[in-house]
PDB file of N, CA and C in Angstrom:
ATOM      1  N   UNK A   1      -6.014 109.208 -30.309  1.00  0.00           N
ATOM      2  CA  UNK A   1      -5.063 108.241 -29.803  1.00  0.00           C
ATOM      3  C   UNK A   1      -3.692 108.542 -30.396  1.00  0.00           C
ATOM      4  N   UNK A   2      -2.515 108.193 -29.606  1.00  0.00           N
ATOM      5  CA  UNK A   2      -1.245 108.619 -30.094  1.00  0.00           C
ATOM      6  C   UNK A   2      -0.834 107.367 -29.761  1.00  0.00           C
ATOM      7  N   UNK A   3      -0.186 107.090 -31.133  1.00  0.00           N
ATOM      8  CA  UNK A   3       0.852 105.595 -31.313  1.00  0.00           C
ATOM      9  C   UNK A   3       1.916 106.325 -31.025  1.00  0.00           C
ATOM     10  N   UNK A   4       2.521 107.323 -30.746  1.00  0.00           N
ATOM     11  CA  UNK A   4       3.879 107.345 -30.078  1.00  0.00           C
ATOM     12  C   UNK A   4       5.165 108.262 -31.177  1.00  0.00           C
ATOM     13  N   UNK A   5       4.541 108.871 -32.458  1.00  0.00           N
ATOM     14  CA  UNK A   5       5.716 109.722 -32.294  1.00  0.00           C
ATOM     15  C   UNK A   5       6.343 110.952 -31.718  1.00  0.00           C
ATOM     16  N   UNK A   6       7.407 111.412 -32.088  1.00  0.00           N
ATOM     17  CA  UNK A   6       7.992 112.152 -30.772  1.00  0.00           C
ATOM     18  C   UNK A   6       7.828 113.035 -31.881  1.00  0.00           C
ATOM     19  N   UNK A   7       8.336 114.550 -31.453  1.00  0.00           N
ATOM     20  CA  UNK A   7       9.298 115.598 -32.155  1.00  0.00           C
ATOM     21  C   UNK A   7       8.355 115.461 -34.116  1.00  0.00           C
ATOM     22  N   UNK A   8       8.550 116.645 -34.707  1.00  0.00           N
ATOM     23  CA  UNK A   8       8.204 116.942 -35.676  1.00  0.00           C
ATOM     24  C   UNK A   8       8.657 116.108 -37.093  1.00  0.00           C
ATOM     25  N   UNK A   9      10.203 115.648 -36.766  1.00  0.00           N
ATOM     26  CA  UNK A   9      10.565 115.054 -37.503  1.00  0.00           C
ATOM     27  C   UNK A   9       9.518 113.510 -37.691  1.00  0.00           C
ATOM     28  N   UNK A  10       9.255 112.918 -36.551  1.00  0.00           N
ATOM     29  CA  UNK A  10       9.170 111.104 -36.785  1.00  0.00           C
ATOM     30  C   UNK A  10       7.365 111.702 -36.890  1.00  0.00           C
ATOM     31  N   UNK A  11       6.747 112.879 -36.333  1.00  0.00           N
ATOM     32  CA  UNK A  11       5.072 113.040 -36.612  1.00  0.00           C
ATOM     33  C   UNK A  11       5.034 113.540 -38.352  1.00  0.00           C
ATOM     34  N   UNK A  12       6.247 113.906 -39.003  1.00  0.00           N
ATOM     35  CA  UNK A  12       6.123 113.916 -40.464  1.00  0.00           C
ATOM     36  C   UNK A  12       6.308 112.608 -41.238  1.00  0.00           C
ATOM     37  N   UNK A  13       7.091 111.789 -40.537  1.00  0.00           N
ATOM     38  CA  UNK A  13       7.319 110.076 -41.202  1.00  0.00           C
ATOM     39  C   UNK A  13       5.924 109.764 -41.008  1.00  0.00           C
ATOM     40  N   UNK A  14       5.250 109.814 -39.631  1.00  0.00           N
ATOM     41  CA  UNK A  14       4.186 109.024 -39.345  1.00  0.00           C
ATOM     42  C   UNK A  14       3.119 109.012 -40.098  1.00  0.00           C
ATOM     43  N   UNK A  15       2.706 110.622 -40.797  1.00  0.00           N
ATOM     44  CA  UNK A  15       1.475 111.348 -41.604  1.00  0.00           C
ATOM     45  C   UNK A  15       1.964 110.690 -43.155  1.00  0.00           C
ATOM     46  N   UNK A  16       3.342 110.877 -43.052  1.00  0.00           N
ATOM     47  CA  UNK A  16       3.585 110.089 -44.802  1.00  0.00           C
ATOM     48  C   UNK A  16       3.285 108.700 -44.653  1.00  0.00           C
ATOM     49  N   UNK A  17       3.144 108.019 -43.823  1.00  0.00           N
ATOM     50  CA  UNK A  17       3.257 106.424 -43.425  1.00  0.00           C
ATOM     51  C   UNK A  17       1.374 106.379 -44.073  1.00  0.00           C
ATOM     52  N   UNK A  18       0.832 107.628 -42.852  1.00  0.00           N
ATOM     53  CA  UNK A  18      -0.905 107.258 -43.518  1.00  0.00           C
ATOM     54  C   UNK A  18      -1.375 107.444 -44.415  1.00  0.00           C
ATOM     55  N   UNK A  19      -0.823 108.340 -45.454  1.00  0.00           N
ATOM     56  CA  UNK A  19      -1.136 109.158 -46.552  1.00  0.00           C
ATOM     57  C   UNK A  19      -1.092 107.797 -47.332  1.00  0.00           C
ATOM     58  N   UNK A  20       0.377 107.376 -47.387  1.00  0.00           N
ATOM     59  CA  UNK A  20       0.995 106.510 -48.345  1.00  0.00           C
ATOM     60  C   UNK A  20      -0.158 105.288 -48.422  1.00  0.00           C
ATOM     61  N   UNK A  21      -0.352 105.004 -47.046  1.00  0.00           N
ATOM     62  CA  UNK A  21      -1.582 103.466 -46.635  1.00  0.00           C
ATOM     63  C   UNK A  21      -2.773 103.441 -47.362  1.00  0.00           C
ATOM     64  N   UNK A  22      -2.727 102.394 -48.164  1.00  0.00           N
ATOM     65  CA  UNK A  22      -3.873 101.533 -48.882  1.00  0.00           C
ATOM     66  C   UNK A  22      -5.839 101.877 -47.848  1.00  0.00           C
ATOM     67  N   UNK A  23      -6.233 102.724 -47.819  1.00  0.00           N
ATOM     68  CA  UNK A  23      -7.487 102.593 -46.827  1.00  0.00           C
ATOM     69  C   UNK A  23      -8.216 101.077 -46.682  1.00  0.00           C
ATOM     70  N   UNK A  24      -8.466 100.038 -47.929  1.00  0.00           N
ATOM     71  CA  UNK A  24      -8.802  98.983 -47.318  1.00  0.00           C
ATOM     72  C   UNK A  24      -7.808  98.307 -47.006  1.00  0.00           C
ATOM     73  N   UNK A  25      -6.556  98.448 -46.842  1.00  0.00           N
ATOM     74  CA  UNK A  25      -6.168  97.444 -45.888  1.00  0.00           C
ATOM     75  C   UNK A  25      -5.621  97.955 -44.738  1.00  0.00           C
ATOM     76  N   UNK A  26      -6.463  99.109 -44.157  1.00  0.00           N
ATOM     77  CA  UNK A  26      -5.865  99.331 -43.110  1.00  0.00           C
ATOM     78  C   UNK A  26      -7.496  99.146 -42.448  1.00  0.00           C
ATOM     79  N   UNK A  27      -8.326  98.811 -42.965  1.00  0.00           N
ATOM     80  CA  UNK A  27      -9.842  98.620 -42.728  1.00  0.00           C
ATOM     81  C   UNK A  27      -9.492  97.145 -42.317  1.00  0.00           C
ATOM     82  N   UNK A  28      -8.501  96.139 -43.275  1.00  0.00           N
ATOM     83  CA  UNK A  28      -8.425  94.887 -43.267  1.00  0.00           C
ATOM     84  C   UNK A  28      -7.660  94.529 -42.183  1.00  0.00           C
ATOM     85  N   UNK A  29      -6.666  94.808 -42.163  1.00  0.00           N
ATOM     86  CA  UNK A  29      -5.843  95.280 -40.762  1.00  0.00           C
ATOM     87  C   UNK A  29      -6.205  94.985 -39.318  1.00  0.00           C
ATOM     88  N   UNK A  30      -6.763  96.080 -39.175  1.00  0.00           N
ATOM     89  CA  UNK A  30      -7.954  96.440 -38.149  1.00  0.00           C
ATOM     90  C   UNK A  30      -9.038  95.220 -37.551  1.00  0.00           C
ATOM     91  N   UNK A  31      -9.426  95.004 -38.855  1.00  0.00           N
ATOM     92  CA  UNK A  31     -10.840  93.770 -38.512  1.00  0.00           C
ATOM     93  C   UNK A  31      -9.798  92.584 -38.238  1.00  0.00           C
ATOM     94  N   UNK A  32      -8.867  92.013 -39.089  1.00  0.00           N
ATOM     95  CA  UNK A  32      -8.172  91.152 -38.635  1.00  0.00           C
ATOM     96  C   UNK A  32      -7.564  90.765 -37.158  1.00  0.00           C
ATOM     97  N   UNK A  33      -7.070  92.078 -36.773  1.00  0.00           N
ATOM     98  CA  UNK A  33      -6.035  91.930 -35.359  1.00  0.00           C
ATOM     99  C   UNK A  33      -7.520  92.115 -34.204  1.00  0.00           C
ATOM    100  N   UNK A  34      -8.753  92.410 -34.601  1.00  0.00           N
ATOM    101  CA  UNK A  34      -9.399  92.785 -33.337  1.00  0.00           C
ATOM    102  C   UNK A  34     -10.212  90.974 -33.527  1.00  0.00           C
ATOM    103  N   UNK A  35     -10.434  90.380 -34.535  1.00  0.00           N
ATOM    104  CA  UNK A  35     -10.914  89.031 -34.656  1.00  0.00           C
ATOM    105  C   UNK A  35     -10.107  87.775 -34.829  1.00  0.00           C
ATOM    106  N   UNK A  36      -8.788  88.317 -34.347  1.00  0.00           N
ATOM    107  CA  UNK A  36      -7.737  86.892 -34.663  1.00  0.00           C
ATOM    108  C   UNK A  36      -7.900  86.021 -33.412  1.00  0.00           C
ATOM    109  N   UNK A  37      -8.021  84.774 -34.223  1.00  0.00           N
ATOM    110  CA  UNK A  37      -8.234  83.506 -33.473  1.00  0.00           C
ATOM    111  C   UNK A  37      -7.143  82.487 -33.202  1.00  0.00           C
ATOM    112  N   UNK A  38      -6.138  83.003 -32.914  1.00  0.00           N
ATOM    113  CA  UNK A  38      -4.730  82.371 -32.902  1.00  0.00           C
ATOM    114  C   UNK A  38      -4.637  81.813 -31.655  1.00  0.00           C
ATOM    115  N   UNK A  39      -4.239  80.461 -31.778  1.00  0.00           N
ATOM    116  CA  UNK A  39      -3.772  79.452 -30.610  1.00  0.00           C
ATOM    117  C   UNK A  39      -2.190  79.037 -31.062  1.00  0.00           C
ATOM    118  N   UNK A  40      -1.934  78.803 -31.776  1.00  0.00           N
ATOM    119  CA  UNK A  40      -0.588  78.611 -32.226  1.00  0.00           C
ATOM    120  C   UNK A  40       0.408  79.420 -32.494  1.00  0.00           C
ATOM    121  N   UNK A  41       1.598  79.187 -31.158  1.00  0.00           N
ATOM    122  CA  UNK A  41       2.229  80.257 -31.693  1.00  0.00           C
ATOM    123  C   UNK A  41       3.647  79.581 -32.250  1.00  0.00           C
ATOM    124  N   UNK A  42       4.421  79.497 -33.254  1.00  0.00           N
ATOM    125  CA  UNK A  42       5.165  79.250 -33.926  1.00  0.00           C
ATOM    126  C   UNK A  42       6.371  78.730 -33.463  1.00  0.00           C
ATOM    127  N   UNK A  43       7.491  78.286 -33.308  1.00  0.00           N
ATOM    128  CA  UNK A  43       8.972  78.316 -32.393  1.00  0.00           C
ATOM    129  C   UNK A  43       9.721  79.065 -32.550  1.00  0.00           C
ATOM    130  N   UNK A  44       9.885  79.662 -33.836  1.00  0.00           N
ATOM    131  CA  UNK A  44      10.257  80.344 -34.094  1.00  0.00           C
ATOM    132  C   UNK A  44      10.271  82.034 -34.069  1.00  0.00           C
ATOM    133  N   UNK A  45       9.377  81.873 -33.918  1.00  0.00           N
ATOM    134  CA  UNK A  45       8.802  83.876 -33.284  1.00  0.00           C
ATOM    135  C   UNK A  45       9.310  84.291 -31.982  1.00  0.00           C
ATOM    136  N   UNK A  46      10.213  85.385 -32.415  1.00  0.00           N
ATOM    137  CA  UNK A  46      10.206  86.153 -31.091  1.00  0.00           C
ATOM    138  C   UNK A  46       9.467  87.133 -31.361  1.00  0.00           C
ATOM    139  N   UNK A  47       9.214  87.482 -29.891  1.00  0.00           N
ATOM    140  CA  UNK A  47       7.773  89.008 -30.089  1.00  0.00           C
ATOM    141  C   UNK A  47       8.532  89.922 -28.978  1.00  0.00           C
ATOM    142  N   UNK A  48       8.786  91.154 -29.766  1.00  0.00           N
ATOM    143  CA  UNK A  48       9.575  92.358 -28.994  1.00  0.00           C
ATOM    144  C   UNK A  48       8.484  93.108 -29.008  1.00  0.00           C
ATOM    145  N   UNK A  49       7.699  93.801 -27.843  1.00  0.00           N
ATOM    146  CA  UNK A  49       6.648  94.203 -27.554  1.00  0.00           C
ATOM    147  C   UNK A  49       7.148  95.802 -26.576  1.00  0.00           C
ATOM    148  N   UNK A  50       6.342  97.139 -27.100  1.00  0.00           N
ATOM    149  CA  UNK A  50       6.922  98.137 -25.950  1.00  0.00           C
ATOM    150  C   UNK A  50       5.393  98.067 -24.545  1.00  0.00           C
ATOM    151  N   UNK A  51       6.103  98.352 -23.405  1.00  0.00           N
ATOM    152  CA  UNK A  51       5.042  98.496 -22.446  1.00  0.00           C
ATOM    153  C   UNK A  51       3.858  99.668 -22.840  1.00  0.00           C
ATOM    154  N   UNK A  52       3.987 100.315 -23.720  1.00  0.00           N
ATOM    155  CA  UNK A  52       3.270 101.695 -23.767  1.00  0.00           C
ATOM    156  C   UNK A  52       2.871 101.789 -25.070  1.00  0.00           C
ATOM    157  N   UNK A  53       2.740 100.634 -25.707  1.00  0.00           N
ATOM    158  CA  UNK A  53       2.018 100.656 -26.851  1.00  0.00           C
ATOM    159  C   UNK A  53       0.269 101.001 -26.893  1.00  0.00           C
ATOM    160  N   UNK A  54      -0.271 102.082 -27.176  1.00  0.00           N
ATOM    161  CA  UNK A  54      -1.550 102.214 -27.084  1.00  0.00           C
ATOM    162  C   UNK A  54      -2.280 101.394 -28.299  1.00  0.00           C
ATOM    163  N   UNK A  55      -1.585 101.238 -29.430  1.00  0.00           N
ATOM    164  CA  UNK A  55      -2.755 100.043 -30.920  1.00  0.00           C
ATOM    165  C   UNK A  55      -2.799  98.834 -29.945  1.00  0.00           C
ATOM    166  N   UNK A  56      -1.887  98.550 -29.526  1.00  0.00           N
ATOM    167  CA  UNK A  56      -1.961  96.592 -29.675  1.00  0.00           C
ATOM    168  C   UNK A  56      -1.181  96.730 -27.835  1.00  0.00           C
ATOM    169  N   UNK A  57      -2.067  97.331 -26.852  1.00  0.00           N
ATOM    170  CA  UNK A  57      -1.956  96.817 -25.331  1.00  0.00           C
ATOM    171  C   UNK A  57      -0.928  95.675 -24.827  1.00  0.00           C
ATOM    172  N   UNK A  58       0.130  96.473 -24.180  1.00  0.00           N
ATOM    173  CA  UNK A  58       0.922  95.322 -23.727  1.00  0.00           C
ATOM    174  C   UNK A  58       0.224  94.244 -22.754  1.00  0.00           C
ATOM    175  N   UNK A  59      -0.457  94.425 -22.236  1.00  0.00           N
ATOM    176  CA  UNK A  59      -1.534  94.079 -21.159  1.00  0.00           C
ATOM    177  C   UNK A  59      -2.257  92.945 -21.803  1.00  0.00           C
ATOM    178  N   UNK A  60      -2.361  92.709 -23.032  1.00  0.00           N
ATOM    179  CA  UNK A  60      -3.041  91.796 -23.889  1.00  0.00           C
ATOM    180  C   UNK A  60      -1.971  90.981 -24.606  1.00  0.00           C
ATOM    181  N   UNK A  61      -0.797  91.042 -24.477  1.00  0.00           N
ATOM    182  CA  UNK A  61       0.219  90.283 -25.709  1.00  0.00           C
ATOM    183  C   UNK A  61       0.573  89.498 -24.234  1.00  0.00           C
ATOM    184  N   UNK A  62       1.411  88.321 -25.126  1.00  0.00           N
ATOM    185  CA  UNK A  62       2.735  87.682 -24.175  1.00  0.00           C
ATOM    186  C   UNK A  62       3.913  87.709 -25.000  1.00  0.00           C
ATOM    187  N   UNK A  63       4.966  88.759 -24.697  1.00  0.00           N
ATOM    188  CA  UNK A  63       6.126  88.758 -25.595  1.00  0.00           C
ATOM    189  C   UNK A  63       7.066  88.011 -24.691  1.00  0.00           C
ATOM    190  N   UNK A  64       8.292  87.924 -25.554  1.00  0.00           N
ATOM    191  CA  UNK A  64       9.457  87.608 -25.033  1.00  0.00           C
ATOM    192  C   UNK A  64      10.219  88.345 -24.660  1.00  0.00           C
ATOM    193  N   UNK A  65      10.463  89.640 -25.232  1.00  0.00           N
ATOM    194  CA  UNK A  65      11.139  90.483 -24.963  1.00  0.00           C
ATOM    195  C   UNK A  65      10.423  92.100 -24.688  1.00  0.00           C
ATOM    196  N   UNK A  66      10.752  92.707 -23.693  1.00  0.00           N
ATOM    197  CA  UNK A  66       9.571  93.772 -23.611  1.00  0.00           C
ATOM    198  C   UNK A  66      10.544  95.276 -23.540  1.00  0.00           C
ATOM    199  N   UNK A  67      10.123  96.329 -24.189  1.00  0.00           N
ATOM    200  CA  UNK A  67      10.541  97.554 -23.845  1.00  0.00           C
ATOM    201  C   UNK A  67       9.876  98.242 -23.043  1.00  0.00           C
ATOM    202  N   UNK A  68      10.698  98.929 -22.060  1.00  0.00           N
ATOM    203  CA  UNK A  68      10.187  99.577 -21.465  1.00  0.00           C
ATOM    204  C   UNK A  68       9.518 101.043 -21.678  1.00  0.00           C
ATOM    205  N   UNK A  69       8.579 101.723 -21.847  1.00  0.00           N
ATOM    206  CA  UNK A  69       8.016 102.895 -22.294  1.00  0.00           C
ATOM    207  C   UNK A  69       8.087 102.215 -23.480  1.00  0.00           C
ATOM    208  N   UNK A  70       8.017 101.765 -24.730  1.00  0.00           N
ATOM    209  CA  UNK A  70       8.175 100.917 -26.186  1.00  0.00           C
ATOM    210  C   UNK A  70       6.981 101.739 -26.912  1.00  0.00           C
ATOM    211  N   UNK A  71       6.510 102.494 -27.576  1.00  0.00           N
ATOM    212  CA  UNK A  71       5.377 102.604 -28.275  1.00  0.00           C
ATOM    213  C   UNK A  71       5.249 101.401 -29.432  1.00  0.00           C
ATOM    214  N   UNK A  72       4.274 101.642 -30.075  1.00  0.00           N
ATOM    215  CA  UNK A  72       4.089 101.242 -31.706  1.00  0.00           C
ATOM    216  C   UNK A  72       4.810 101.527 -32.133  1.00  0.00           C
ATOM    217  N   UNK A  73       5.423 102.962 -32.176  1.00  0.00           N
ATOM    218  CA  UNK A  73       6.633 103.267 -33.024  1.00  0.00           C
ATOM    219  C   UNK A  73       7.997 103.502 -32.678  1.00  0.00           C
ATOM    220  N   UNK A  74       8.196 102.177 -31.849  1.00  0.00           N
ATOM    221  CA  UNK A  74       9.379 102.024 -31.012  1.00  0.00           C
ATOM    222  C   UNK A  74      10.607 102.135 -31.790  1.00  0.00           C
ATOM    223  N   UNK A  75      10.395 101.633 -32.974  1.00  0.00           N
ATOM    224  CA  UNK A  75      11.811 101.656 -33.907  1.00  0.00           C
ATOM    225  C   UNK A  75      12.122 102.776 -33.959  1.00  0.00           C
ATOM    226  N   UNK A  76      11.402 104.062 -34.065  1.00  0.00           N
ATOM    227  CA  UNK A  76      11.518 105.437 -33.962  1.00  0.00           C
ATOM    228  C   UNK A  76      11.899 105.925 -32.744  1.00  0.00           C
ATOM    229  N   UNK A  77      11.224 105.691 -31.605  1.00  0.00           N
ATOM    230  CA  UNK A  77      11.846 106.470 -30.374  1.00  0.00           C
ATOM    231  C   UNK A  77      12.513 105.801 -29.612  1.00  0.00           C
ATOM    232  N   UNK A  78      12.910 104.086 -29.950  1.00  0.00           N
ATOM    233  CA  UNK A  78      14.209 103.650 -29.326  1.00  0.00           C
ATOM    234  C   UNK A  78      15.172 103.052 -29.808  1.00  0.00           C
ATOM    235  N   UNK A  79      15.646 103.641 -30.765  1.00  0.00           N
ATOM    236  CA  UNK A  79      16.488 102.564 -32.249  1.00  0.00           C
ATOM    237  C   UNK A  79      17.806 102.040 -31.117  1.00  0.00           C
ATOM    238  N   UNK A  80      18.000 102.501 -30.471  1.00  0.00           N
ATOM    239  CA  UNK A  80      19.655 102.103 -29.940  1.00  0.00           C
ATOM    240  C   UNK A  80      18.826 100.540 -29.210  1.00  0.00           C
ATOM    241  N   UNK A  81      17.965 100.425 -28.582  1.00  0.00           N
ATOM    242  CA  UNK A  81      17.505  99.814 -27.424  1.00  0.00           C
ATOM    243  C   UNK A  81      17.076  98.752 -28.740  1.00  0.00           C
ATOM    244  N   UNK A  82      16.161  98.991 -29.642  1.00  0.00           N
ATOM    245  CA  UNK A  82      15.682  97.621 -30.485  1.00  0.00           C
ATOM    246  C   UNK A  82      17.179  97.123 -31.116  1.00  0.00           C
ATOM    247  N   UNK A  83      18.069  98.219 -31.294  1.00  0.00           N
ATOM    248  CA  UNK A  83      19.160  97.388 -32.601  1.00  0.00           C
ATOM    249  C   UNK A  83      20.046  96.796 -31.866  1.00  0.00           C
ATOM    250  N   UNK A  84      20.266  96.680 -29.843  1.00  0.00           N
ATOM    251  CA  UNK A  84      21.032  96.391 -29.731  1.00  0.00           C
ATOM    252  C   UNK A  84      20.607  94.648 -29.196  1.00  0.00           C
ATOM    253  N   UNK A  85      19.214  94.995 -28.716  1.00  0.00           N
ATOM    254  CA  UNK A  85      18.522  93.841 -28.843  1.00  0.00           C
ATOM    255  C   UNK A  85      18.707  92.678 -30.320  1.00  0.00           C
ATOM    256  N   UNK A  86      17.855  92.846 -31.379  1.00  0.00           N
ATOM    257  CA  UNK A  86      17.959  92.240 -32.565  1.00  0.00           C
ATOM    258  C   UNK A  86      19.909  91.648 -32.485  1.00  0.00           C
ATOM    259  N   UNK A  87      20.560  92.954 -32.541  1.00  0.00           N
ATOM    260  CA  UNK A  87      21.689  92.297 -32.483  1.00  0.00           C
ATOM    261  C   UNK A  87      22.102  90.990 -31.455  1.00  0.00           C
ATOM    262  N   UNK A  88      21.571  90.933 -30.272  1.00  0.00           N
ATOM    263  CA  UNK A  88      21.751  89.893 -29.587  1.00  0.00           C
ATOM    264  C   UNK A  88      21.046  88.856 -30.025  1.00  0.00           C
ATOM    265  N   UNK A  89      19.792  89.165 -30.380  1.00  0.00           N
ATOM    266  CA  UNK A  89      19.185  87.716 -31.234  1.00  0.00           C
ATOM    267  C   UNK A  89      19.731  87.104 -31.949  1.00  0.00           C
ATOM    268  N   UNK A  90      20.734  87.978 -32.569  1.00  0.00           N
ATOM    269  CA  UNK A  90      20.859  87.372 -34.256  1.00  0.00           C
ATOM    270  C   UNK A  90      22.208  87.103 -33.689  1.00  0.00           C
TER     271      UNK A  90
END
């Protein structure tokens, strides 16, 4: 499965990202987001979601704000598109 980095540079961030990761809590992680029982969602949350996320299926979320092509590692392959967003939030 590919969460979405591009080019050599962001697939060397990505391998330091797993190396660096705790194994049980990415075990914890895992069991959590596939057994969460959430009905409440907050007022405060916005959820910026990409269409092409393969971990966490856009097809399964309800965001507010959606990217188009967006992976998991959207901050990586669309920084102009998330920062100009956030900037309008904020």
């Amino acid at each position: 499965m590919t969460l979405g980095p591009k080019g050599d540079k962001q697939k060397k961030i990505f391998r330091e990202i797993l190396k660096d990761s705790d194994p049980g809590f990415i075990k914890w992680a895992i069991h959590s987001i596939m057994h969460w029982n959430n009905s409440t969602i907050p007022e405060n949350v916005i959820h910026i979601h990409g269409t092409a996320d393969r971990l966490l299926p856009y097809r399964l979320v309800t965001a507010n704000y959606t990217v188009n092509k967006g992976t998991h590692l959207m901050i990586l392959n669309n920084p102009e598109e998330i920062s100009r967003l956030l900037k309008k939030l904020i």
